[in-house]
C-alpha atoms as a PDB file:
ATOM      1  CA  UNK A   1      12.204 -34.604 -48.455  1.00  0.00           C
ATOM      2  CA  UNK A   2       9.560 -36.996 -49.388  1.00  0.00           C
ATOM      3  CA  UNK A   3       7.529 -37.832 -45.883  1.00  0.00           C
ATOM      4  CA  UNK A   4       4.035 -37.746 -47.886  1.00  0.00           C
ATOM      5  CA  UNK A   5       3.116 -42.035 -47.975  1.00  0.00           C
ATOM      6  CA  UNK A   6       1.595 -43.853 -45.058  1.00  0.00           C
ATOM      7  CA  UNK A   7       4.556 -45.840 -44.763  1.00  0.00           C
ATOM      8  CA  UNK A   8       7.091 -43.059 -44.065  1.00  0.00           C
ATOM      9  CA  UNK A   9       4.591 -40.952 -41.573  1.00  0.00           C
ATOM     10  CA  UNK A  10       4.554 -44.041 -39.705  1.00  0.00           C
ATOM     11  CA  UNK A  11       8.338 -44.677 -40.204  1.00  0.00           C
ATOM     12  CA  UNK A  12       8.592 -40.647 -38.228  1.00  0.00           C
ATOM     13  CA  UNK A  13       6.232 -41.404 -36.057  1.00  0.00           C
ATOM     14  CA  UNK A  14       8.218 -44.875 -34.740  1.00  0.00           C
ATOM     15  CA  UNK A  15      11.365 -42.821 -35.014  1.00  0.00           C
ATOM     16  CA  UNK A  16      10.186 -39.964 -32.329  1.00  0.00           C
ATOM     17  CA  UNK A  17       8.072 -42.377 -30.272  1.00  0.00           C
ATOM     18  CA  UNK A  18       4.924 -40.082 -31.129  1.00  0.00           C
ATOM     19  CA  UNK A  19       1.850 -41.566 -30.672  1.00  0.00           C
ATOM     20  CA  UNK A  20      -1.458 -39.594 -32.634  1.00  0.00           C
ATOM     21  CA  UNK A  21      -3.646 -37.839 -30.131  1.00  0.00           C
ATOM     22  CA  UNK A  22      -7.209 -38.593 -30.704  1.00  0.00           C
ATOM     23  CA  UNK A  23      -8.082 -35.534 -28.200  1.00  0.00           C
ATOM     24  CA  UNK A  24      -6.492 -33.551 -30.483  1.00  0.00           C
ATOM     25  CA  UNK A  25      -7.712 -34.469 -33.879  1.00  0.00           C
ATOM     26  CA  UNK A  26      -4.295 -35.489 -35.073  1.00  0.00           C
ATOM     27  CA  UNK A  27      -4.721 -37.000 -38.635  1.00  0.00           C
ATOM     28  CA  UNK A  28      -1.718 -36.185 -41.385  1.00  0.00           C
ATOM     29  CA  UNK A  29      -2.844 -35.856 -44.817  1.00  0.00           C
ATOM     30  CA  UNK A  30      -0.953 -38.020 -47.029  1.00  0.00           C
ATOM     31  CA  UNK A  31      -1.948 -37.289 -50.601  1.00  0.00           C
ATOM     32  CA  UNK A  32       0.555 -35.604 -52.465  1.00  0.00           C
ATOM     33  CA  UNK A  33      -2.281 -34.208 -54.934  1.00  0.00           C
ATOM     34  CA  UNK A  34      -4.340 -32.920 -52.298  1.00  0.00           C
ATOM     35  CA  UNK A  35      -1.487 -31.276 -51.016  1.00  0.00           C
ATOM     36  CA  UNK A  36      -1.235 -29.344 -53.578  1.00  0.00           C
ATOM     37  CA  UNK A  37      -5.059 -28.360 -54.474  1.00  0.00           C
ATOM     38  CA  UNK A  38      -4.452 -26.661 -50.652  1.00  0.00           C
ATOM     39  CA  UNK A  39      -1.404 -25.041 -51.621  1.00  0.00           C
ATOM     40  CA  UNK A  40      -2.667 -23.470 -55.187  1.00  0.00           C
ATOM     41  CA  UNK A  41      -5.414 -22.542 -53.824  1.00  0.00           C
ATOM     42  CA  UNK A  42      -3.861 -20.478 -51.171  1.00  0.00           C
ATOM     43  CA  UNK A  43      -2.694 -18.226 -53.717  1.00  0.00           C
ATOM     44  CA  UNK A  44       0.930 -17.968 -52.106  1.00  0.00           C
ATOM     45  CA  UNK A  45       3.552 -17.281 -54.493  1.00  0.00           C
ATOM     46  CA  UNK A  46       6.014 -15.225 -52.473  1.00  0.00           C
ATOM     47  CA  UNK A  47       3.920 -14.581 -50.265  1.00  0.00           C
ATOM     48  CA  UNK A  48       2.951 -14.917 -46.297  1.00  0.00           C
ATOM     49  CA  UNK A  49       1.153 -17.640 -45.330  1.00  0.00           C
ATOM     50  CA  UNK A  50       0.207 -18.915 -41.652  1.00  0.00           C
ATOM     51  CA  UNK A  51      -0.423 -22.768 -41.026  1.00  0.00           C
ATOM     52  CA  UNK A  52      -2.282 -23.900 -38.486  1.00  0.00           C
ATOM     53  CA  UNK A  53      -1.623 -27.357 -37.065  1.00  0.00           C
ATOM     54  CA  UNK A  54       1.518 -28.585 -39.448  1.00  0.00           C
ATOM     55  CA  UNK A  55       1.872 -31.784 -37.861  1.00  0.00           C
ATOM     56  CA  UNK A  56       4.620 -33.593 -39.222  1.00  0.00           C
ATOM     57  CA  UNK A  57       4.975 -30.667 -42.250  1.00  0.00           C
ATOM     58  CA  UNK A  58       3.918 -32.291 -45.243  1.00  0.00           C
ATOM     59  CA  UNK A  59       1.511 -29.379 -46.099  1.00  0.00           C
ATOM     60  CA  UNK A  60       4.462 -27.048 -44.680  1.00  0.00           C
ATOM     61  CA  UNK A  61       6.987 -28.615 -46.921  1.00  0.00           C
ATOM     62  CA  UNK A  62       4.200 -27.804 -50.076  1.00  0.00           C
ATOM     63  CA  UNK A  63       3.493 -24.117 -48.613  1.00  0.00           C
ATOM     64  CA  UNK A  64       7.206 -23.974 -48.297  1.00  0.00           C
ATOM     65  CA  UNK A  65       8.450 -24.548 -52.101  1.00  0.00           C
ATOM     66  CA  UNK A  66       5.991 -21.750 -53.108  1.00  0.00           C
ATOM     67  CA  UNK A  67       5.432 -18.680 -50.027  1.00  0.00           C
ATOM     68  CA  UNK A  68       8.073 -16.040 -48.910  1.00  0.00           C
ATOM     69  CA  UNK A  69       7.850 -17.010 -45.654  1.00  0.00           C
ATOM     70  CA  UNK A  70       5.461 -19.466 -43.660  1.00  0.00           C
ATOM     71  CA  UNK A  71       4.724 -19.242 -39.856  1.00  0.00           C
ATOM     72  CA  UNK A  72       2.917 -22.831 -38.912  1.00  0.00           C
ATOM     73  CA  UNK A  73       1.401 -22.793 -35.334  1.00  0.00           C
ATOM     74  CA  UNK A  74       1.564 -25.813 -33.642  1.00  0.00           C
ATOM     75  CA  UNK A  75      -0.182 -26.465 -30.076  1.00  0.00           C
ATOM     76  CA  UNK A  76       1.191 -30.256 -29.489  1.00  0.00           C
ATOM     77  CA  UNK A  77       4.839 -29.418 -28.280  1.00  0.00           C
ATOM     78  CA  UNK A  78       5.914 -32.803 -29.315  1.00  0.00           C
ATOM     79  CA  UNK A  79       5.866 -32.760 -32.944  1.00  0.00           C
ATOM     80  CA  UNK A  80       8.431 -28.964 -32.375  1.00  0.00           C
ATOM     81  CA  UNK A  81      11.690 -31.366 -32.852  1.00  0.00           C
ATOM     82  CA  UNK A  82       9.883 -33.531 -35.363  1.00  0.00           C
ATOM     83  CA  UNK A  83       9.218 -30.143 -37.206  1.00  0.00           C
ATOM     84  CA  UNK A  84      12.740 -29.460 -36.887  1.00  0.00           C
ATOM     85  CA  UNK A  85      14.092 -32.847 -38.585  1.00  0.00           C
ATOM     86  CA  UNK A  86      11.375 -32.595 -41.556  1.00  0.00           C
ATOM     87  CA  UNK A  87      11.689 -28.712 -42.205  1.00  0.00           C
ATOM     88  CA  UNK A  88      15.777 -28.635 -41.754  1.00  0.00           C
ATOM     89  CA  UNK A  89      16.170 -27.868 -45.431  1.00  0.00           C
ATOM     90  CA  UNK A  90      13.807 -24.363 -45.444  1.00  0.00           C
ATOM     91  CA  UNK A  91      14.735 -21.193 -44.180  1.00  0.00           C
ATOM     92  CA  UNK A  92      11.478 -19.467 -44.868  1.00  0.00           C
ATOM     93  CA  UNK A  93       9.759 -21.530 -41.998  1.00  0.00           C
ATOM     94  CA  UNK A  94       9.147 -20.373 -38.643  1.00  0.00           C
ATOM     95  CA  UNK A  95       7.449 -22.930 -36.073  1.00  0.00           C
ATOM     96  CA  UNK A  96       5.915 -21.715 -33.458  1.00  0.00           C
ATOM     97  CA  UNK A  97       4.767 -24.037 -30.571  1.00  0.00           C
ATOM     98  CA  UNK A  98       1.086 -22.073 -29.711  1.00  0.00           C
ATOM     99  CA  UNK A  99      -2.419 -22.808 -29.757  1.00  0.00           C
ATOM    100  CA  UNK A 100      -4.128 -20.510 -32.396  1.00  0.00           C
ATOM    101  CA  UNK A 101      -7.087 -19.383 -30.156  1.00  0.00           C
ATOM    102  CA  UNK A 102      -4.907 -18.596 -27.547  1.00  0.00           C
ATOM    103  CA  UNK A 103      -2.793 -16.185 -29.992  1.00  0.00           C
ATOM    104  CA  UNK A 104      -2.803 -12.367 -30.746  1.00  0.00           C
ATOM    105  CA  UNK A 105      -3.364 -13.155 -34.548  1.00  0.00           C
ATOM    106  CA  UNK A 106      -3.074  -9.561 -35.542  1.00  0.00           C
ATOM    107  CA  UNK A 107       0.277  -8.799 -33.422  1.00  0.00           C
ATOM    108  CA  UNK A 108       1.832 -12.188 -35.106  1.00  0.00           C
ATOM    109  CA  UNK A 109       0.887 -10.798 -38.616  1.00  0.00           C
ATOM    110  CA  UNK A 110       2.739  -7.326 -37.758  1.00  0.00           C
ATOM    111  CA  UNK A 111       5.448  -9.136 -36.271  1.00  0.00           C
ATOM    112  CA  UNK A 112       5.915 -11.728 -39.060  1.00  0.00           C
ATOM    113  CA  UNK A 113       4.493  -9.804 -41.878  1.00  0.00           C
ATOM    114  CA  UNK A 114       5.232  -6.320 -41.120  1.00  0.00           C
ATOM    115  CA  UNK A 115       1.148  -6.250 -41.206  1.00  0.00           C
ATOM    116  CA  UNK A 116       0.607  -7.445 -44.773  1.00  0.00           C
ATOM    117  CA  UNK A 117      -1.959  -9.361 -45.801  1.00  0.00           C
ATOM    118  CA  UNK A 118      -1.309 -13.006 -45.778  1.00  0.00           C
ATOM    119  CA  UNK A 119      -2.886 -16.317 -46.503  1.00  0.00           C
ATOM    120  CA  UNK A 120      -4.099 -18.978 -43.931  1.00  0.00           C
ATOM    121  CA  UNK A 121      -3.712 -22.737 -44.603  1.00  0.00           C
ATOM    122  CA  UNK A 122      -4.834 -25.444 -42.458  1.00  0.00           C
ATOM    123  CA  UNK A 123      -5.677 -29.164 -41.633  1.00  0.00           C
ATOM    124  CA  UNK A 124      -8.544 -28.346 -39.071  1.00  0.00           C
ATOM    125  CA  UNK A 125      -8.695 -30.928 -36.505  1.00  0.00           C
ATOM    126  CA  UNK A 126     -12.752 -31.553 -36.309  1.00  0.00           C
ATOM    127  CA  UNK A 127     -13.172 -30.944 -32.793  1.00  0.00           C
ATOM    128  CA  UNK A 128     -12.591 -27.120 -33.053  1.00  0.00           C
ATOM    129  CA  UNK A 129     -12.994 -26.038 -36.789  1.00  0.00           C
ATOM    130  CA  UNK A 130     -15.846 -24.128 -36.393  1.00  0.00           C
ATOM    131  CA  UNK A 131     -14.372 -21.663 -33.031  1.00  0.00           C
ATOM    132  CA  UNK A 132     -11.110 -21.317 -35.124  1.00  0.00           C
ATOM    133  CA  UNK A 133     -13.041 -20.492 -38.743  1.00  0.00           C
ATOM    134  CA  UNK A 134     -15.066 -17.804 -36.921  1.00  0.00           C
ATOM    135  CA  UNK A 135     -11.803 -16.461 -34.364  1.00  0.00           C
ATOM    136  CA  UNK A 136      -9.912 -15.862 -38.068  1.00  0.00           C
ATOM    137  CA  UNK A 137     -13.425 -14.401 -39.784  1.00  0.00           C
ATOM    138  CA  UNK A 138     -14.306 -12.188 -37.396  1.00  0.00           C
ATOM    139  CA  UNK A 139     -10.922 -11.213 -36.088  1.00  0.00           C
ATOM    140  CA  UNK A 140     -10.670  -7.827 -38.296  1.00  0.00           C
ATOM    141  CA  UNK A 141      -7.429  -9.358 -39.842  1.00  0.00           C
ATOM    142  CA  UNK A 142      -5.720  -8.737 -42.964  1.00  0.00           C
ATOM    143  CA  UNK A 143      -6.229 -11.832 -44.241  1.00  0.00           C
ATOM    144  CA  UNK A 144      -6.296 -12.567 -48.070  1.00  0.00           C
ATOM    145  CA  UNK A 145      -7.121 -16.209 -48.235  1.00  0.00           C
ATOM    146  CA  UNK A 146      -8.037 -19.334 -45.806  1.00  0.00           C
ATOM    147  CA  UNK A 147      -7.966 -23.015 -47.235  1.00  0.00           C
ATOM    148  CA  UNK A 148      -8.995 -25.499 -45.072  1.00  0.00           C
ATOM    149  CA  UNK A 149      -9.258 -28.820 -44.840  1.00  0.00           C
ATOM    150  CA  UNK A 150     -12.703 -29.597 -42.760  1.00  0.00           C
ATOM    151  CA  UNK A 151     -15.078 -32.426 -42.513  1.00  0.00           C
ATOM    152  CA  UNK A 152     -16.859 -32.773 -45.196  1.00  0.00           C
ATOM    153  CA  UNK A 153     -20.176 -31.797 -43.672  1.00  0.00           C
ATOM    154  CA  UNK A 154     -19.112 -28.727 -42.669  1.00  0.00           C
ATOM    155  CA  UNK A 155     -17.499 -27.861 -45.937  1.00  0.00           C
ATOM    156  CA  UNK A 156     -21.264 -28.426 -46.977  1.00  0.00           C
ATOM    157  CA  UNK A 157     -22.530 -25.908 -44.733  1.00  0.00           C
ATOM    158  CA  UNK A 158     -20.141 -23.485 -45.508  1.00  0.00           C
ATOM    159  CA  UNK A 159     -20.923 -23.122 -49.016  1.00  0.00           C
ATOM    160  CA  UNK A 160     -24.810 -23.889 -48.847  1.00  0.00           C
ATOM    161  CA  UNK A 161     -26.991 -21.863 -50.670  1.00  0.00           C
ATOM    162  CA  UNK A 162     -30.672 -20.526 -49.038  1.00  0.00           C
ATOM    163  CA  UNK A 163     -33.232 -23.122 -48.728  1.00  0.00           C
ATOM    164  CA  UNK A 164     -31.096 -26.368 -48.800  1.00  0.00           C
ATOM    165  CA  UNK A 165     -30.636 -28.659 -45.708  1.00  0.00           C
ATOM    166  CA  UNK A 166     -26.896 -27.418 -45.107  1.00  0.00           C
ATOM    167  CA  UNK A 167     -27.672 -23.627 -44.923  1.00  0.00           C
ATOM    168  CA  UNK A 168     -27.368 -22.235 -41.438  1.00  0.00           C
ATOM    169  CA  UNK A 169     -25.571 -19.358 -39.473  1.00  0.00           C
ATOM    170  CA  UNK A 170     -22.011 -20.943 -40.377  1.00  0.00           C
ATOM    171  CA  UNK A 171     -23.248 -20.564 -44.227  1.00  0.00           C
ATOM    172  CA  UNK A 172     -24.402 -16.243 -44.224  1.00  0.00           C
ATOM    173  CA  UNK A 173     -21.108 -15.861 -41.372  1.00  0.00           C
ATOM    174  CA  UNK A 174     -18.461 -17.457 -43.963  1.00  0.00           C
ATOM    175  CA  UNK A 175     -20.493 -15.719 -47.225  1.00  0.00           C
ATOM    176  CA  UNK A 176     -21.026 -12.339 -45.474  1.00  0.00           C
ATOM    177  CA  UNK A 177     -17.525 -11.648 -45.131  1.00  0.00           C
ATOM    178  CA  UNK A 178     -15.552 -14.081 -47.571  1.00  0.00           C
ATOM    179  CA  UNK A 179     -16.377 -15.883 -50.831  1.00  0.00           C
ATOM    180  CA  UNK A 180     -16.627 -19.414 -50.085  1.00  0.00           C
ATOM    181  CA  UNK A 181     -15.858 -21.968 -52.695  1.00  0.00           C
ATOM    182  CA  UNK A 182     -15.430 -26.043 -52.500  1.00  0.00           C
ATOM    183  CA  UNK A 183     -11.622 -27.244 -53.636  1.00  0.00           C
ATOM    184  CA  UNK A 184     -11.615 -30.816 -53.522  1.00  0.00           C
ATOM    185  CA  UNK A 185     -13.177 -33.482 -51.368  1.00  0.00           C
ATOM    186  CA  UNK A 186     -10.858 -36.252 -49.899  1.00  0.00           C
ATOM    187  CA  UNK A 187     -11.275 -39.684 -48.928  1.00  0.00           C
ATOM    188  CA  UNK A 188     -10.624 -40.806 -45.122  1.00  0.00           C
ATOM    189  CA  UNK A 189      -8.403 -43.657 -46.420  1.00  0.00           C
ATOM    190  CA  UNK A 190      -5.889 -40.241 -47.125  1.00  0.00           C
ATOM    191  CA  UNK A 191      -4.901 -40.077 -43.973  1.00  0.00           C
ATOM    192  CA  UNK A 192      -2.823 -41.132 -41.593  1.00  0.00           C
ATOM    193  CA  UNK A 193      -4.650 -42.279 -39.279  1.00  0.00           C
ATOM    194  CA  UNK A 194      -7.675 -42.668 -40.850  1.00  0.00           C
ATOM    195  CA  UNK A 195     -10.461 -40.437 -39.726  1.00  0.00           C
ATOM    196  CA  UNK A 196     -13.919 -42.003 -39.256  1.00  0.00           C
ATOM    197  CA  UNK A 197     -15.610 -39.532 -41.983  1.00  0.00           C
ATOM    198  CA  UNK A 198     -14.547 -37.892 -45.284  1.00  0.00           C
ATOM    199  CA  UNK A 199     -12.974 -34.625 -45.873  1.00  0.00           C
ATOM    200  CA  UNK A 200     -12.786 -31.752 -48.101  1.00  0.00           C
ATOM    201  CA  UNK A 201     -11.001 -28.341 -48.967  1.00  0.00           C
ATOM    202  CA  UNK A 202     -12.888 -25.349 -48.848  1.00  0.00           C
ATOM    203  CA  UNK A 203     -11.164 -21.704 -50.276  1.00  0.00           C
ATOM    204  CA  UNK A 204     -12.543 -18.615 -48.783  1.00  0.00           C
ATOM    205  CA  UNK A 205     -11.451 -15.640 -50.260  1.00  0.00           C
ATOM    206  CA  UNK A 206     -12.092 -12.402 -48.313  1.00  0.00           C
ATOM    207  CA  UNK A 207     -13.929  -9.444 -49.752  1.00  0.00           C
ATOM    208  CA  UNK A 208     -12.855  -6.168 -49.711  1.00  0.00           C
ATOM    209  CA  UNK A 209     -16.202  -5.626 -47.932  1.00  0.00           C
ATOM    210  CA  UNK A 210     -18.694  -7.343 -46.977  1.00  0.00           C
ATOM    211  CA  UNK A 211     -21.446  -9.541 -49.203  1.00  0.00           C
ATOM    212  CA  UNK A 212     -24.059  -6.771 -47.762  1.00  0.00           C
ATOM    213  CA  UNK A 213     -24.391  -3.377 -46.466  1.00  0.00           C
ATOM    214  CA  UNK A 214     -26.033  -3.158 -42.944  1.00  0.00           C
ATOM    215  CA  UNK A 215     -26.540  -0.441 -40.299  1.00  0.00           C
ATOM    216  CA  UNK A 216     -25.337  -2.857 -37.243  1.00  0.00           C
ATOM    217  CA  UNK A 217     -23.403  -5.910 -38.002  1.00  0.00           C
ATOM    218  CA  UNK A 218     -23.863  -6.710 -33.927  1.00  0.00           C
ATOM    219  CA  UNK A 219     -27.862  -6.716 -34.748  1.00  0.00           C
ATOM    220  CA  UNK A 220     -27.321  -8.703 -38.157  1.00  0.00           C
ATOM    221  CA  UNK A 221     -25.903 -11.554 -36.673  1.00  0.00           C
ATOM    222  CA  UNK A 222     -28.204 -11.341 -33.860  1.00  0.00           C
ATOM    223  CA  UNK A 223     -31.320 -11.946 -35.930  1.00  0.00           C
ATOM    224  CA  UNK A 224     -29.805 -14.741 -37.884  1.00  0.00           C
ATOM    225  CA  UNK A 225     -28.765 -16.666 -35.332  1.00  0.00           C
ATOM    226  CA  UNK A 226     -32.130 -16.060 -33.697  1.00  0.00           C
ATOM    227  CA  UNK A 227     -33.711 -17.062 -37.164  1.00  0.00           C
ATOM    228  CA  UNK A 228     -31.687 -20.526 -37.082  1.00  0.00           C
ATOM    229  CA  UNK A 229     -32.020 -20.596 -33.541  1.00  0.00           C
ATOM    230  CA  UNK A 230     -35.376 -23.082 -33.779  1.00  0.00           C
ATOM    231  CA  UNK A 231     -35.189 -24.602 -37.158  1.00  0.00           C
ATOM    232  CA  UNK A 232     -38.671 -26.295 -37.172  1.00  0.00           C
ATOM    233  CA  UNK A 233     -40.112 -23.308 -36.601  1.00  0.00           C
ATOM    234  CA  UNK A 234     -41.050 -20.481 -38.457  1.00  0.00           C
ATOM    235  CA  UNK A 235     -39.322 -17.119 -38.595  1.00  0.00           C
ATOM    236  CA  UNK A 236     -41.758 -15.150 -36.672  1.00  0.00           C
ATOM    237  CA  UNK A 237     -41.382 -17.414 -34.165  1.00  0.00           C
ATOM    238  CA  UNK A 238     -37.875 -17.974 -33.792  1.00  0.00           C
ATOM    239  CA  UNK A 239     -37.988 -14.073 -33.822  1.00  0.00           C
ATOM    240  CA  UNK A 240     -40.328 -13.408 -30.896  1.00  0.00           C
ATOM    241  CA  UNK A 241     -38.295 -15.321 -29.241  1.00  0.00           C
ATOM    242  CA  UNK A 242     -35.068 -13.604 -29.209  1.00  0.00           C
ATOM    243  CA  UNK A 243     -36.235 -10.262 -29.056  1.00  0.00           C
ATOM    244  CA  UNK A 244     -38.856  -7.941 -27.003  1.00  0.00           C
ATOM    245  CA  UNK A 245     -40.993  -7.029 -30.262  1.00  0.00           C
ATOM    246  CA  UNK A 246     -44.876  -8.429 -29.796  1.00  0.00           C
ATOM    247  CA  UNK A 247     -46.077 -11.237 -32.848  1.00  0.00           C
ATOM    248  CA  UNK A 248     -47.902  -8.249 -33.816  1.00  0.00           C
ATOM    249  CA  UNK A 249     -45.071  -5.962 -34.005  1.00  0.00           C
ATOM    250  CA  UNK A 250     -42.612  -8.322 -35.759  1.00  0.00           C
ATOM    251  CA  UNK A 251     -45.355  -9.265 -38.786  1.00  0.00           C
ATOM    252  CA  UNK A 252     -45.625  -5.764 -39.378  1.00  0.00           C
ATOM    253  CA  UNK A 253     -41.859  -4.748 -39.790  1.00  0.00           C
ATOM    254  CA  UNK A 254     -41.491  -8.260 -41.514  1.00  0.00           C
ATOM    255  CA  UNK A 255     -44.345  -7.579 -43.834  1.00  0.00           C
ATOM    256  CA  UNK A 256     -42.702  -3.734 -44.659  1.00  0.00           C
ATOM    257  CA  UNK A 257     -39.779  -4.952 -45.813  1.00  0.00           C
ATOM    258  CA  UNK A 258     -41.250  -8.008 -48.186  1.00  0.00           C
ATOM    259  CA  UNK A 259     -40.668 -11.115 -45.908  1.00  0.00           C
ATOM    260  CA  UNK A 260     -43.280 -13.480 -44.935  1.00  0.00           C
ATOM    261  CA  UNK A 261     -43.716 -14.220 -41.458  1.00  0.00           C
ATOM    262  CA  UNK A 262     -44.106 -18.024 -42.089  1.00  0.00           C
ATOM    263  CA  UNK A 263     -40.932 -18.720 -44.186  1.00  0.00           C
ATOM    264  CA  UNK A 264     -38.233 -20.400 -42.167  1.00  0.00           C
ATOM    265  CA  UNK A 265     -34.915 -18.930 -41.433  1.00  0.00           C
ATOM    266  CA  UNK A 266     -33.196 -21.012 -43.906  1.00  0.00           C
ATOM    267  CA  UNK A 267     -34.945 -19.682 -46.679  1.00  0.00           C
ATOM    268  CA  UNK A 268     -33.637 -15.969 -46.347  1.00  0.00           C
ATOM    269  CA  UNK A 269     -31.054 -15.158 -48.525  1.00  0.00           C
ATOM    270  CA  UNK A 270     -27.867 -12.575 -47.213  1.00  0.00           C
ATOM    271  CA  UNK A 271     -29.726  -9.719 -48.603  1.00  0.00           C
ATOM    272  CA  UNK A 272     -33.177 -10.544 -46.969  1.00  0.00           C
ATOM    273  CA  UNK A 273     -30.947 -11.095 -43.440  1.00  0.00           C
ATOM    274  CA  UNK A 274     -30.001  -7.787 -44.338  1.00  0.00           C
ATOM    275  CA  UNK A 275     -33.255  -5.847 -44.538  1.00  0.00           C
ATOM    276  CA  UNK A 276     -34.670  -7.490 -41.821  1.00  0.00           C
ATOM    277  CA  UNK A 277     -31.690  -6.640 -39.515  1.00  0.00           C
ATOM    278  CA  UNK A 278     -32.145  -3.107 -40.423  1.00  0.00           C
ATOM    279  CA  UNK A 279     -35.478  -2.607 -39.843  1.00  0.00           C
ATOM    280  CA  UNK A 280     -35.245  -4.576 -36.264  1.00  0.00           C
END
């Protein structure tokens, strides 16, 4: 079914009376090439593969043609019969009408998957990428890939490298437990509507185990987000700020394990993050 161009999203859209929810970031991709970076790169022949936010299904009709079996969540109840009219033809897709924060993610994998590890695809809408890229990082799941399609600044951020602009807590969380890498970038005039900034496609890959080893991941993340906490400042300050040590105290166990007390947290690579978590 071809429901890809401009002119036939907006043909479905007049047909069901749906009208695109700004509250809910509701913007349908509608290049066919794009479509399929996201679905390559998702790494899904017969496969699992959850999508988050199908919309009308034109990334669900790609996912479909190449996975075992998708499961697309979809919180706006809606687009559930529009779903059902563009998706009639597949039997390997399973709608579910659910707001992925609000769902058991590892009980729907056993369910759906019999627990096997599975790849996540998604059109993120911009208003909550960041709580639902951290929910399916941190969430202990056995997850193999997750392609997303994010504003383009925080595709930046995601893949930034120590010491640039764009390097920040989102950057070491998506590197310290996947391996982040940019797919494509995409125009706003790609969608349907239009957003007001461009887009791109990042692929993060989970690792068998982590980028670094660390005594306390709890205490890890605890002194990087302290270190970005303050950005002007330096790191011994942002540090004696979050935590009980004295000035004195901190440039001594900063010193000991080869970090200057005046660098700022962006310049610390995973590693560094690393030994100073430890030795807090």
């Amino acid at each position: 079914m071809d429901f890809i161009s401009p002119t036939e999203i907006k043909r479905i859209a007049s047909k069901y009376g749906f009208v695109f929810k700004k509250g809910l970031g509701q913007n349908f991709l509608s290049s066919q090439s794009v479509l399929e970076d996201i679905a390559m790169a998702s790494e899904i022949e017969n496969e699992g593969v959850i999508e988050i936010g199908p919309g009308f299904g034109v990334l669900t009709n790609e996912l479909a043609k190449r996975a075992k079996k998708v499961v697309a969540l979809e919180i706006d109840d809606r687009l559930i019969p529009v779903l059902a009219d563009t998706l009639g033809e597949y039997d390997n897709v399973k709608v579910i009408n659910q707001d992925v924060l609000k769902t058991d993610m590892k009980k729907l994998i056993d369910d759906e998957f019999d627990g096997e590890k599975v790849s996540v695809a998604a059109n993120l809408p911009y208003y909550i990428t960041t709580p639902i890229i951290t929910a399916l990082i941190e969430g202990d799941l056995p997850l193999k890939n997750l392609v997303v399609m994010v504003q383009k600044e925080v595709a930046d951020r995601i893949i930034a490298t120590p010491g640039t602009k764009n390097y920040g807590a989102i950057s070491v969380l998506c590197q310290y437990y996947t391996d982040p890498e940019l797919v494509c970038t995409v125009g706003a005039n790609m969608f349907v509507p239009p957003p007001k900034v461009d887009s791109a496609v990042v692929k993060m890959a989970f690792r068998n185990t982590p980028a670094v080893s660390i005594k306390d991941e709890k205490m890890f993340f605890k002194t990087v987000k302290a270190a970005f906490s303050q950005r002007r400042k330096t790191l011994l300050n942002c540090l004696v700020s979050n935590f009980t040590h004295t000035k004195a105290e901190l440039t001594e166990l900063m010193e000991s394990v080869g970090i200057e007390p005046t660098r700022r947290g962006e310049t610390l690579s995973l590693e560094e993050f690393a030994r100073l978590s430890d030795i807090l």
